[in-house]
Protein backbone atom coordinates (compact mmCIF):
# COMPACT_ATOMS: atom_id res chain seq x y z
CA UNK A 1 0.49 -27.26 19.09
CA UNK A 2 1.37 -30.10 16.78
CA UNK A 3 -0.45 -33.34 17.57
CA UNK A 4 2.74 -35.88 16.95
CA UNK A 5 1.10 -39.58 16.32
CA UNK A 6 3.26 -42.20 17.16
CA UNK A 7 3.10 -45.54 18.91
CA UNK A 8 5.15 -48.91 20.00
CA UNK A 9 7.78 -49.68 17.15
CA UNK A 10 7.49 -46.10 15.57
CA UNK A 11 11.04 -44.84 14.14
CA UNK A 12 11.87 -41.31 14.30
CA UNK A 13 14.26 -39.03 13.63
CA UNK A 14 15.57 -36.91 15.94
CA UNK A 15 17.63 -33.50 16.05
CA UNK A 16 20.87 -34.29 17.06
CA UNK A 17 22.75 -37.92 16.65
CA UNK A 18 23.26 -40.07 19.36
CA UNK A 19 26.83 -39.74 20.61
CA UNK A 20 27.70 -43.13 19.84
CA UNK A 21 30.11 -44.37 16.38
CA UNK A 22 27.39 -44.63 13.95
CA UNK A 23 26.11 -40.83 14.90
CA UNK A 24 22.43 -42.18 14.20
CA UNK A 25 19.62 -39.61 14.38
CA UNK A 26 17.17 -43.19 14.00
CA UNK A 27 15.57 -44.41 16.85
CA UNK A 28 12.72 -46.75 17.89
CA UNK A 29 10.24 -45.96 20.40
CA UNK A 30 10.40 -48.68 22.96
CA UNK A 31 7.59 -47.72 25.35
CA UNK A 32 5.32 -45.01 26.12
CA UNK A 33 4.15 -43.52 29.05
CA UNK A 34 5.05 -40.29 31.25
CA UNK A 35 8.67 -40.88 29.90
CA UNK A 36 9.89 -42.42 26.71
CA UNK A 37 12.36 -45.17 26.07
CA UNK A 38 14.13 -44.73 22.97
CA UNK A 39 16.41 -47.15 20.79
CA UNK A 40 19.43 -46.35 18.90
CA UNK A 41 19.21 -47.76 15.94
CA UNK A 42 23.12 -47.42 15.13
CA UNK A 43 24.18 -49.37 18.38
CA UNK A 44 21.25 -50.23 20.28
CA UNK A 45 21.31 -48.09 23.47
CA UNK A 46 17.93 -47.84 24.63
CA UNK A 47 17.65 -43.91 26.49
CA UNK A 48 14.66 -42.23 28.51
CA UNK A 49 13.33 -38.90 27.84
CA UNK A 50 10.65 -36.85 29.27
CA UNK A 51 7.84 -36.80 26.40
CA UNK A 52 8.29 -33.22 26.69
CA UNK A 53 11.62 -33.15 26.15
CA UNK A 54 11.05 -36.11 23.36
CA UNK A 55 8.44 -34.28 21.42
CA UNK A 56 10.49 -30.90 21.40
CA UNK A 57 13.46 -33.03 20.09
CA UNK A 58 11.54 -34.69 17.48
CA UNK A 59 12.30 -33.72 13.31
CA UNK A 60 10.56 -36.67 11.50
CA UNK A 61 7.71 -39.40 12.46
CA UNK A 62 8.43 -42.37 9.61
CA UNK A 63 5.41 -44.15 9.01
CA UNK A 64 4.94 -48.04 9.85
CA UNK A 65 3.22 -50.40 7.95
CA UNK A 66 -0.35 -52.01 9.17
């Protein structure tokens, strides 16, 4: 299994867009825990996944500046 690093304020890229007008596949991890709060970055809809569920729908980890 892959170890996926990401933390607060990561953007990633997921598989499929969220269904919203801009059809981003960008979001910002919001917080972390058992579940994962995710922000669209096209409108700004912040959804919760299982990290299961988030890590299995994950394509690309950007990386953030120190």
């Amino acid at each position: 299994m892959i170890d996926l690093q990401y933390t607060l304020g990561t953007i990633v890229e997921m598989k499929k867009p969220h269904p919203c007008l801009q059809r981003s596949t960008r979001f910002m991890i919001v917080k972390i825990g058992a579940d994962i709060k995710i922000k669209c970055l096209g409108c700004g809809n912040v959804l919760m996944l299982t990290r299961d569920h988030f890590n299995h729908q994950i394509r690309k980890i950007f990386p953030t500046n120190p």
